[in-house]
PDB file of N, CA and C in Angstrom:
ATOM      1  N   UNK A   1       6.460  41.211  38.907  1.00  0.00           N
ATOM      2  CA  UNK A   1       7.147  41.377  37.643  1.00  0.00           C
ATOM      3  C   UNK A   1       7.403  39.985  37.049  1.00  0.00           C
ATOM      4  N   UNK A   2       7.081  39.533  35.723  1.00  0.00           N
ATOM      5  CA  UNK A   2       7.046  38.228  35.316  1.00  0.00           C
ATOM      6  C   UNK A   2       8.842  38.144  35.212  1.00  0.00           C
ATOM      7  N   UNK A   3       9.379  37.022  35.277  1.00  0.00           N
ATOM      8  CA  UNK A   3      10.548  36.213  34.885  1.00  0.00           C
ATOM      9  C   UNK A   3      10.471  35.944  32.867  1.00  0.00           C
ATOM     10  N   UNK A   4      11.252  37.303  32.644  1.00  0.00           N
ATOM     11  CA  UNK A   4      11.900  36.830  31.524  1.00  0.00           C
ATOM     12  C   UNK A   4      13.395  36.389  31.195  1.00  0.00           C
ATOM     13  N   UNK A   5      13.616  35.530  31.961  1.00  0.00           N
ATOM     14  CA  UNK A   5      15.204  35.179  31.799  1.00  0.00           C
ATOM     15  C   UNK A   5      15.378  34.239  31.101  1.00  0.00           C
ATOM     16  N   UNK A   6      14.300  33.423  30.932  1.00  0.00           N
ATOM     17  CA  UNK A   6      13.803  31.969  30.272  1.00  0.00           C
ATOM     18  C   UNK A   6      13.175  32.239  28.748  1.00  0.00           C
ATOM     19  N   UNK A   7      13.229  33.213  28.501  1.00  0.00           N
ATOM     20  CA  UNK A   7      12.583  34.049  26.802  1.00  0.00           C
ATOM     21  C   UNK A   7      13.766  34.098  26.094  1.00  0.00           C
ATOM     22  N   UNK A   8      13.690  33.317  24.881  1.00  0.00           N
ATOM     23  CA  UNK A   8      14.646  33.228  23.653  1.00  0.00           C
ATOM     24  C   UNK A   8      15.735  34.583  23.339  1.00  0.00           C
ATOM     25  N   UNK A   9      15.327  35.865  23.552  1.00  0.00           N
ATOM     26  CA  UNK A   9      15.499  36.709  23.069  1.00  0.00           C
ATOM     27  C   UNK A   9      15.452  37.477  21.585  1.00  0.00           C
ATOM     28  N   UNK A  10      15.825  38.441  20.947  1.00  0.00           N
ATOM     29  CA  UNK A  10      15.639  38.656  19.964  1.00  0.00           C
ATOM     30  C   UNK A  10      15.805  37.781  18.961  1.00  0.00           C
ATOM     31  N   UNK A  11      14.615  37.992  17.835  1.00  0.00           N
ATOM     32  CA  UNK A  11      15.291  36.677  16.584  1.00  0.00           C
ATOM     33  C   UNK A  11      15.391  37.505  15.004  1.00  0.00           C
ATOM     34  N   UNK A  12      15.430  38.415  15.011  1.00  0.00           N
ATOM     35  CA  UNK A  12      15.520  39.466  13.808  1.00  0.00           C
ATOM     36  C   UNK A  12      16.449  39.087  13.137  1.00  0.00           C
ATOM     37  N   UNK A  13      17.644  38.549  13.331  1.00  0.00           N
ATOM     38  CA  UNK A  13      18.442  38.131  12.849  1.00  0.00           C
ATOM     39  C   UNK A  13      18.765  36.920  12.237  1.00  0.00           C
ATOM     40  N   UNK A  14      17.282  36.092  12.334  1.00  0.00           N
ATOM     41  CA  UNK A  14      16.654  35.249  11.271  1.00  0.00           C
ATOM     42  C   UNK A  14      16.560  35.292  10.027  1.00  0.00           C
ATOM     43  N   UNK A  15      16.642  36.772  10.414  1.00  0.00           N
ATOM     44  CA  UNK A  15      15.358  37.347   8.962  1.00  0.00           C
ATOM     45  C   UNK A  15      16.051  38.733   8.276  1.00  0.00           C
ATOM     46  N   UNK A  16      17.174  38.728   8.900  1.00  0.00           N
ATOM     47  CA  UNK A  16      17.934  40.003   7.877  1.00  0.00           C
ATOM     48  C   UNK A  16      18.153  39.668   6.701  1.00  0.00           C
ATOM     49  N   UNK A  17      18.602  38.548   6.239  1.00  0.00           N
ATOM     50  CA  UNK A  17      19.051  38.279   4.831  1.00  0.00           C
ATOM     51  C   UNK A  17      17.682  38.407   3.584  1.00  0.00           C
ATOM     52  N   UNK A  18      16.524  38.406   4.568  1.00  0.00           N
ATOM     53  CA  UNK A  18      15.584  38.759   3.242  1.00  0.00           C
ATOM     54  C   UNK A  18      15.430  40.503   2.949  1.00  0.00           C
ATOM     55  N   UNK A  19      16.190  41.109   3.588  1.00  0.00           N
ATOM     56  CA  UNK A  19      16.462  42.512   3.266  1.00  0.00           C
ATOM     57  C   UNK A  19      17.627  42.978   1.833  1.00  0.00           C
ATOM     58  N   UNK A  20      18.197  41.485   1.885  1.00  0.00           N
ATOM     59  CA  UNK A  20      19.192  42.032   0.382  1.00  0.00           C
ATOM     60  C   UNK A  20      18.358  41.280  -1.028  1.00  0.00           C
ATOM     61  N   UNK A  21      17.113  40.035  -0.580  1.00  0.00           N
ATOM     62  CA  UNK A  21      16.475  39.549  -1.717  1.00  0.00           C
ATOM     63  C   UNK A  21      16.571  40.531  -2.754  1.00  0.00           C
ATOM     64  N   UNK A  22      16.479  39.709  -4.400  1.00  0.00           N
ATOM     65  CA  UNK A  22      15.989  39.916  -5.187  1.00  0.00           C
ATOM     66  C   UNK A  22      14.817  40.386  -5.690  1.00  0.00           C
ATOM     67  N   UNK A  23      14.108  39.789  -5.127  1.00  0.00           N
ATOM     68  CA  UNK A  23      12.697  39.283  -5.215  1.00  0.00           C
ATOM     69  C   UNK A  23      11.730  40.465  -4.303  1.00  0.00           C
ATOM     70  N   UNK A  24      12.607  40.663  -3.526  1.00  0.00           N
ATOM     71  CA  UNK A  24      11.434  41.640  -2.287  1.00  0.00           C
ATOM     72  C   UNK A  24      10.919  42.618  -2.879  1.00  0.00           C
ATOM     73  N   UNK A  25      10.635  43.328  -3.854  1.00  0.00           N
ATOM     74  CA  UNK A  25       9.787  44.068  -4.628  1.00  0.00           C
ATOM     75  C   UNK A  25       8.775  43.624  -5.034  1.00  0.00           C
ATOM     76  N   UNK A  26       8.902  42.511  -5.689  1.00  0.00           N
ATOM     77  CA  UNK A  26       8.344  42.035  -6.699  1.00  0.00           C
ATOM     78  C   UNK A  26       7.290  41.238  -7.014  1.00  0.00           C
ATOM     79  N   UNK A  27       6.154  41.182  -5.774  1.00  0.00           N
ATOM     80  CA  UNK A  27       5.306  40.895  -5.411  1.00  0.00           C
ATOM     81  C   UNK A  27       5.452  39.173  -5.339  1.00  0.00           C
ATOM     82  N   UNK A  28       4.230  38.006  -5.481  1.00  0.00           N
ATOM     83  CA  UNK A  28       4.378  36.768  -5.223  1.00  0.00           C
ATOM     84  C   UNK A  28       3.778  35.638  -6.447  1.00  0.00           C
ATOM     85  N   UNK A  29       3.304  36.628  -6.990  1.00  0.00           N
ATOM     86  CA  UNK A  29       3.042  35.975  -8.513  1.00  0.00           C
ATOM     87  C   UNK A  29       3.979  35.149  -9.656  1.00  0.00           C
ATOM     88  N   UNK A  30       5.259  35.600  -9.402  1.00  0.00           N
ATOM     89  CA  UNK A  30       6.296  35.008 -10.225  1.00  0.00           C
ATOM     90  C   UNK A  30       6.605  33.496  -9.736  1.00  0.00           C
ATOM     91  N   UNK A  31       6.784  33.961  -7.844  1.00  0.00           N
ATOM     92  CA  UNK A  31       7.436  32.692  -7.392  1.00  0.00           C
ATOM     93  C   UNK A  31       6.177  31.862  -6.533  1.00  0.00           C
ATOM     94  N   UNK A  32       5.061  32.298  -7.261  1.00  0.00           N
ATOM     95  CA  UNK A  32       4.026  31.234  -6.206  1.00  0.00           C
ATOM     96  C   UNK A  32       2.588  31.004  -7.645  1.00  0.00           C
ATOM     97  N   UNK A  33       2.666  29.515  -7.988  1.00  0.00           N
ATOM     98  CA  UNK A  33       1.908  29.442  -9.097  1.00  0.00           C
ATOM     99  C   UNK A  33       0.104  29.691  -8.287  1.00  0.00           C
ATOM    100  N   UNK A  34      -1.073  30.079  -9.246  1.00  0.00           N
ATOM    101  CA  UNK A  34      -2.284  30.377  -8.977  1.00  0.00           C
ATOM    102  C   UNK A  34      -2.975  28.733  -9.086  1.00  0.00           C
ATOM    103  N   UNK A  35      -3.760  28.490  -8.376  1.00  0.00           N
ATOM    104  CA  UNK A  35      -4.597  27.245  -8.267  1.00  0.00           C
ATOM    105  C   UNK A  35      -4.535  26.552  -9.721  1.00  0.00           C
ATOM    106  N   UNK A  36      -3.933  25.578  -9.989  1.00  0.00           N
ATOM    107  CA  UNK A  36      -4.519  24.977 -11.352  1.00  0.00           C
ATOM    108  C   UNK A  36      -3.683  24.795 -12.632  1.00  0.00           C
ATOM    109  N   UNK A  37      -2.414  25.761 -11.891  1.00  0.00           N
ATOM    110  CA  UNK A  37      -1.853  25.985 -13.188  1.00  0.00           C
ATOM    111  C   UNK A  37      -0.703  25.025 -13.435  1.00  0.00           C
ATOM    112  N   UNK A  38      -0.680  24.028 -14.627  1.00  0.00           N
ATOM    113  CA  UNK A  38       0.323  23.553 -15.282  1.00  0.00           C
ATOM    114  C   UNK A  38       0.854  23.695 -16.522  1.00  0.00           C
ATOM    115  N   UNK A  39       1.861  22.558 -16.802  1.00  0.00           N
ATOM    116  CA  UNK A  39       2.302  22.902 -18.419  1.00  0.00           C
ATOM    117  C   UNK A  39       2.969  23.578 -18.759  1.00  0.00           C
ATOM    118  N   UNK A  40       2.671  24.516 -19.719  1.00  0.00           N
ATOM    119  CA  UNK A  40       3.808  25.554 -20.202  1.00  0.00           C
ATOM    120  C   UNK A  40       3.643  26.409 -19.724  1.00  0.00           C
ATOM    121  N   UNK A  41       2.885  26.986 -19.113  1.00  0.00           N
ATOM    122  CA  UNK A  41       2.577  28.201 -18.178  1.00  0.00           C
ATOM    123  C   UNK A  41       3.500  28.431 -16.842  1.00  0.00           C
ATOM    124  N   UNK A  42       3.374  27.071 -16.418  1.00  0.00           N
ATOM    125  CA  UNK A  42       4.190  26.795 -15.015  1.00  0.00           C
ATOM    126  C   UNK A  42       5.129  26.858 -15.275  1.00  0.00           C
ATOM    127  N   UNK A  43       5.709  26.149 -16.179  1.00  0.00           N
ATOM    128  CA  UNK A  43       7.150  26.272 -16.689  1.00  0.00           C
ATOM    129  C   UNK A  43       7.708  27.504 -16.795  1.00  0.00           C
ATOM    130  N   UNK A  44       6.828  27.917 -17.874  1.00  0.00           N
ATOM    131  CA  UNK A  44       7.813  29.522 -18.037  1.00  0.00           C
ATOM    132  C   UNK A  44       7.534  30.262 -16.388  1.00  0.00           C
ATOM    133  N   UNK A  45       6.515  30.475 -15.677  1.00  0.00           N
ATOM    134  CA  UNK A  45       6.808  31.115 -14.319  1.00  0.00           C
ATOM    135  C   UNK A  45       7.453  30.999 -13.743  1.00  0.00           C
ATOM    136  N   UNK A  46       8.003  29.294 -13.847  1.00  0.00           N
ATOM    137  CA  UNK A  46       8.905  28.694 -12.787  1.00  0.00           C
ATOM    138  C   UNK A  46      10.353  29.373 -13.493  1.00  0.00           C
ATOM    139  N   UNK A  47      10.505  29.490 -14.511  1.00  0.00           N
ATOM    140  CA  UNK A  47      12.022  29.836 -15.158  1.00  0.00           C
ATOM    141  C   UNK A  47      12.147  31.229 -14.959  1.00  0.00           C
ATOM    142  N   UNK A  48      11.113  31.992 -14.924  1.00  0.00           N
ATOM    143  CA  UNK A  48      11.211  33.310 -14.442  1.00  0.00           C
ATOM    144  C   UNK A  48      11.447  33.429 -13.025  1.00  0.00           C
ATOM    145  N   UNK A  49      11.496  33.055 -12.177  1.00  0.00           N
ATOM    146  CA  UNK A  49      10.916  32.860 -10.832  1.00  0.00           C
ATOM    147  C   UNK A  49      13.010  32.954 -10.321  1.00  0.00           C
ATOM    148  N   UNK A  50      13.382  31.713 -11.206  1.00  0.00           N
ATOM    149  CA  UNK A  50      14.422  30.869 -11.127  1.00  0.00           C
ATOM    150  C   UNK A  50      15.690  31.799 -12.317  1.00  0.00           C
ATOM    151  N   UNK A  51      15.405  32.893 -12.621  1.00  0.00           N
ATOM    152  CA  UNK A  51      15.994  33.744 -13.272  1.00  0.00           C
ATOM    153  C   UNK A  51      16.254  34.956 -12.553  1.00  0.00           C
ATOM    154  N   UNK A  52      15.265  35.602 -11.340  1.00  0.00           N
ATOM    155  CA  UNK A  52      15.583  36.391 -10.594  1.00  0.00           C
ATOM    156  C   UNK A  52      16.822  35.448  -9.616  1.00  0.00           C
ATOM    157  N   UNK A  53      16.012  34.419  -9.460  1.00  0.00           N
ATOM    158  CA  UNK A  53      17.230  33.987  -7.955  1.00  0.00           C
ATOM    159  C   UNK A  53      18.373  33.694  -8.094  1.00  0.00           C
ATOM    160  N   UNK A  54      18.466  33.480  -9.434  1.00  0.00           N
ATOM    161  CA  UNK A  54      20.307  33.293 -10.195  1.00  0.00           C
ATOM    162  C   UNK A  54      20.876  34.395  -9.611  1.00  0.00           C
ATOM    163  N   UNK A  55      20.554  36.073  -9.646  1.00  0.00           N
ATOM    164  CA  UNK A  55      20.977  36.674  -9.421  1.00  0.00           C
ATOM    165  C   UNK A  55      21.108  37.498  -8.387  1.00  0.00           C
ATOM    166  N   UNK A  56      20.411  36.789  -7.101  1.00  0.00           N
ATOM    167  CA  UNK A  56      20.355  37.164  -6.174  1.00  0.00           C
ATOM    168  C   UNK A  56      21.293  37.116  -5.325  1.00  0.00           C
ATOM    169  N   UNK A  57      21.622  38.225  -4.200  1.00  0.00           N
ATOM    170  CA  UNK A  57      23.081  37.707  -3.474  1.00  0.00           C
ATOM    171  C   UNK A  57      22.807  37.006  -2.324  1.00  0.00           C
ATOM    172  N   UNK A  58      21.222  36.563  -1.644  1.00  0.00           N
ATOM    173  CA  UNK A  58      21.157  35.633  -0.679  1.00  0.00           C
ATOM    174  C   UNK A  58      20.495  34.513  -1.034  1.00  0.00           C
ATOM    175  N   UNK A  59      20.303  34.005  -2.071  1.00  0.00           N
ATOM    176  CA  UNK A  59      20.330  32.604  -2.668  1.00  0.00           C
ATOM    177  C   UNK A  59      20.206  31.624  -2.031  1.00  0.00           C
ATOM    178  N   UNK A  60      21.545  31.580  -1.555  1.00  0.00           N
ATOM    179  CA  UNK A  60      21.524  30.382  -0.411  1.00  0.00           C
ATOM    180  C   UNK A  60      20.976  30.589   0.599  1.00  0.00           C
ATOM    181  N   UNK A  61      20.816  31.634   1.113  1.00  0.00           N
ATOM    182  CA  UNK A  61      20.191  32.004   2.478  1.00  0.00           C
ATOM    183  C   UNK A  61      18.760  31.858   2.625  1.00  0.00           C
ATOM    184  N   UNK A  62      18.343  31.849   1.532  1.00  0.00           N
ATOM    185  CA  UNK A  62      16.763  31.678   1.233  1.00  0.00           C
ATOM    186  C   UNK A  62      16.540  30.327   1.081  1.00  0.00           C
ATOM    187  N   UNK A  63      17.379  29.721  -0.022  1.00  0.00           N
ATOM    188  CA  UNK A  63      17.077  28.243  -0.264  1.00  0.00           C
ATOM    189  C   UNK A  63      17.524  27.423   1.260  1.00  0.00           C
ATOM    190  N   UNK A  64      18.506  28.136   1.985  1.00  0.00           N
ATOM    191  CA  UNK A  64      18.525  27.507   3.451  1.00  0.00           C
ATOM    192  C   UNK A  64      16.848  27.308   4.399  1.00  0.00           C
ATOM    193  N   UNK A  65      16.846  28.806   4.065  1.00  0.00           N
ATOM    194  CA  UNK A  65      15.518  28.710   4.823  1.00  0.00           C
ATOM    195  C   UNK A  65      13.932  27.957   4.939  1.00  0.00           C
ATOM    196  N   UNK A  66      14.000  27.305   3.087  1.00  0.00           N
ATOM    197  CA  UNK A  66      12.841  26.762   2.274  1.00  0.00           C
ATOM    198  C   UNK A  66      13.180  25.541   3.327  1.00  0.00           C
ATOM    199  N   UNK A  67      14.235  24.618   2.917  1.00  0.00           N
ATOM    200  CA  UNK A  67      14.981  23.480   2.885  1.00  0.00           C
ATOM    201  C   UNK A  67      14.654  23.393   4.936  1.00  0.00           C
ATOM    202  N   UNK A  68      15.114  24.168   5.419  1.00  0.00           N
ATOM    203  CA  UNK A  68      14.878  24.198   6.835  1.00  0.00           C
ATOM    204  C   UNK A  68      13.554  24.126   7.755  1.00  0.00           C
ATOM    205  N   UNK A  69      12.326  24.950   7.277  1.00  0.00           N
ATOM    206  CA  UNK A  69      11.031  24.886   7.367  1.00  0.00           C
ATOM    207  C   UNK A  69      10.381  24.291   6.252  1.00  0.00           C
ATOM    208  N   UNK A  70      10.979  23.471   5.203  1.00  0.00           N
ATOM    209  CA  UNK A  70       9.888  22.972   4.951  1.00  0.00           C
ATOM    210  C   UNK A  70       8.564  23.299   3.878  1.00  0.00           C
ATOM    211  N   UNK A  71       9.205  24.456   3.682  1.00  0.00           N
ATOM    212  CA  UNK A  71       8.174  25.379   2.604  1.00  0.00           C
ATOM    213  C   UNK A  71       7.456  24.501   1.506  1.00  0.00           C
ATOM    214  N   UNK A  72       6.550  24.427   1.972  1.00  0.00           N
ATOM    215  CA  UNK A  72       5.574  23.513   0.815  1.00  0.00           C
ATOM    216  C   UNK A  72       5.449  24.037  -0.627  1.00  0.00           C
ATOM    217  N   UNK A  73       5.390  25.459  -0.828  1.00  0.00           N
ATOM    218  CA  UNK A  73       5.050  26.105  -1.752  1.00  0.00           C
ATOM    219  C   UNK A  73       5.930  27.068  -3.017  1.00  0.00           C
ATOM    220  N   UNK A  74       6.229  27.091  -3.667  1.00  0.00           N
ATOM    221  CA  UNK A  74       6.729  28.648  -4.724  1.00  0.00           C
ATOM    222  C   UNK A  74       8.486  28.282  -4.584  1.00  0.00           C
ATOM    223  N   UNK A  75       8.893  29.013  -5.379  1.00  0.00           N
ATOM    224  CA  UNK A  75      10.510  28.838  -5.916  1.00  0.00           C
ATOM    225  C   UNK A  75      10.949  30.163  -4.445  1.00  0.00           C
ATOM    226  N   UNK A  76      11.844  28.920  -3.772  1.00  0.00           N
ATOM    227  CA  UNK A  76      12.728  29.743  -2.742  1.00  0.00           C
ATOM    228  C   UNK A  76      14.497  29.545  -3.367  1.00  0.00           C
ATOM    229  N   UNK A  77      15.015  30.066  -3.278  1.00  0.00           N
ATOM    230  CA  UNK A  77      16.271  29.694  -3.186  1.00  0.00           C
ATOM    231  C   UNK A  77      16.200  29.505  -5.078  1.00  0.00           C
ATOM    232  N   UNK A  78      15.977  29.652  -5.659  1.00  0.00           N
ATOM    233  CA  UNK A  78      15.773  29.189  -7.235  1.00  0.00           C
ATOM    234  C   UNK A  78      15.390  27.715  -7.530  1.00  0.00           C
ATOM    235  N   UNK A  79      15.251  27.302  -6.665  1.00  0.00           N
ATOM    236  CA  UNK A  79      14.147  25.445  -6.622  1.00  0.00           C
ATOM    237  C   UNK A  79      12.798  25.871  -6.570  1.00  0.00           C
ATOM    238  N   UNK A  80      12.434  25.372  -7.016  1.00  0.00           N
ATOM    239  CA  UNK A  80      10.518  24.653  -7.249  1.00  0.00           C
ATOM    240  C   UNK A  80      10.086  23.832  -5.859  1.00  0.00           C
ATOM    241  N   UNK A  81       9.290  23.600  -5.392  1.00  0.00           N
ATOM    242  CA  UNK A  81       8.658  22.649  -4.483  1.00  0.00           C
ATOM    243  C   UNK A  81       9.314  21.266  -4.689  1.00  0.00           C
ATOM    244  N   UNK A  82       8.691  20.835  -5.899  1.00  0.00           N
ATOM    245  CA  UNK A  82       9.016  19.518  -6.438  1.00  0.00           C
ATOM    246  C   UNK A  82      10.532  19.219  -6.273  1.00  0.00           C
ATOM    247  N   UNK A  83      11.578  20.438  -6.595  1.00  0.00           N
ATOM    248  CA  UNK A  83      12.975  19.863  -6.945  1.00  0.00           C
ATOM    249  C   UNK A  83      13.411  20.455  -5.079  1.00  0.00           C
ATOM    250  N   UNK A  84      12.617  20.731  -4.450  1.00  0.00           N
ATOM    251  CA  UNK A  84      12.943  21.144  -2.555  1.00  0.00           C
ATOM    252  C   UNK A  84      12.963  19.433  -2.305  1.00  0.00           C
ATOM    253  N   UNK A  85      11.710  18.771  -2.687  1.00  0.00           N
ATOM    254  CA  UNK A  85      11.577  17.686  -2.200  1.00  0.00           C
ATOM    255  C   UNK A  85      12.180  16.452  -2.596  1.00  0.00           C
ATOM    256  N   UNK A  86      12.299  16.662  -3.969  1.00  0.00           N
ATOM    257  CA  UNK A  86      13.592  15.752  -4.399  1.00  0.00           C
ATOM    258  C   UNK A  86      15.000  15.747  -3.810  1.00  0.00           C
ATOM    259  N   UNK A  87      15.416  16.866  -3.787  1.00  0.00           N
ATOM    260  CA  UNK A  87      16.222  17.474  -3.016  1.00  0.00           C
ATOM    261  C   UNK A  87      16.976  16.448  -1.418  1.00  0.00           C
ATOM    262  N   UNK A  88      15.876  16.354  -0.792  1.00  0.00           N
ATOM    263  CA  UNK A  88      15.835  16.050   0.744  1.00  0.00           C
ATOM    264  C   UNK A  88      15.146  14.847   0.971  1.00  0.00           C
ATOM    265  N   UNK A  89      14.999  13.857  -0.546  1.00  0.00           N
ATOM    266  CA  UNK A  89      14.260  12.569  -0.834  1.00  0.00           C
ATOM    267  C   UNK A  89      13.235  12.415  -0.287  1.00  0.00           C
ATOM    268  N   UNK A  90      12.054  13.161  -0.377  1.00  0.00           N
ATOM    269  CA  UNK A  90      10.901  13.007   0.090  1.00  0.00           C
ATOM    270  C   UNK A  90      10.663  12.602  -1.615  1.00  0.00           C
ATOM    271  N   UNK A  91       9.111  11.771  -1.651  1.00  0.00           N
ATOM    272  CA  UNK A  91       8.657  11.657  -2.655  1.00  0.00           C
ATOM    273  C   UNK A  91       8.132  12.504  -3.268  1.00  0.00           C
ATOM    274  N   UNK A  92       8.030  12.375  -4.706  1.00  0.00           N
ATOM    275  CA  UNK A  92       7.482  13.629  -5.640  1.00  0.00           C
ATOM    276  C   UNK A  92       6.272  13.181  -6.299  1.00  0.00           C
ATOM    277  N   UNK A  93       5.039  13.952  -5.842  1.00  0.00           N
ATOM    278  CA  UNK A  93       3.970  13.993  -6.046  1.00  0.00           C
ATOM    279  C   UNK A  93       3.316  15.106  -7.119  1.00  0.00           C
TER     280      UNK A  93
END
């Protein structure tokens, strides 16, 4: 019988707070831009993106999670990539 006494145990409880999102319907198009896209396009996605998460009740719990791993990509928490990395003074590229 293997030795699991040394196994983390459950981690579901990582991940409950994306059960009250805003966003969890709403597919990934709002908060994740398509290859290429800048300008006014981005903009307005990004303000849409950043208009659901105003009103979200785990907000922080999400933007914890971007900010924590690192999320390279799409509006977590109602931040952009760019303003994650400003954020935590990495340079902005």
């Amino acid at each position: 019988m293997p030795n699991v006494s040394r196994l983390p145990g459950r981690s579901e409880h990582h991940w409950l707070w994306q059960e009250g999102a805003a966003c969890r319907d709403l597919g990934t198009e709002t908060f994740f831009h398509p290859t290429g896209e800048r300008g006014e396009a981005r903009s307005v996605r990004d303000q849409a993106a950043k208009e659901v998460c105003a009103l979200c009740p785990v907000q922080t719990e999400c933007l914890r999670h971007a900010l924590r791993v690192g999320e390279p990509y799409g509006v977590w928490g109602g931040l952009t990539e760019r303003e994650r990395r400003a954020l935590v003074g990495q340079a902005v590229g």
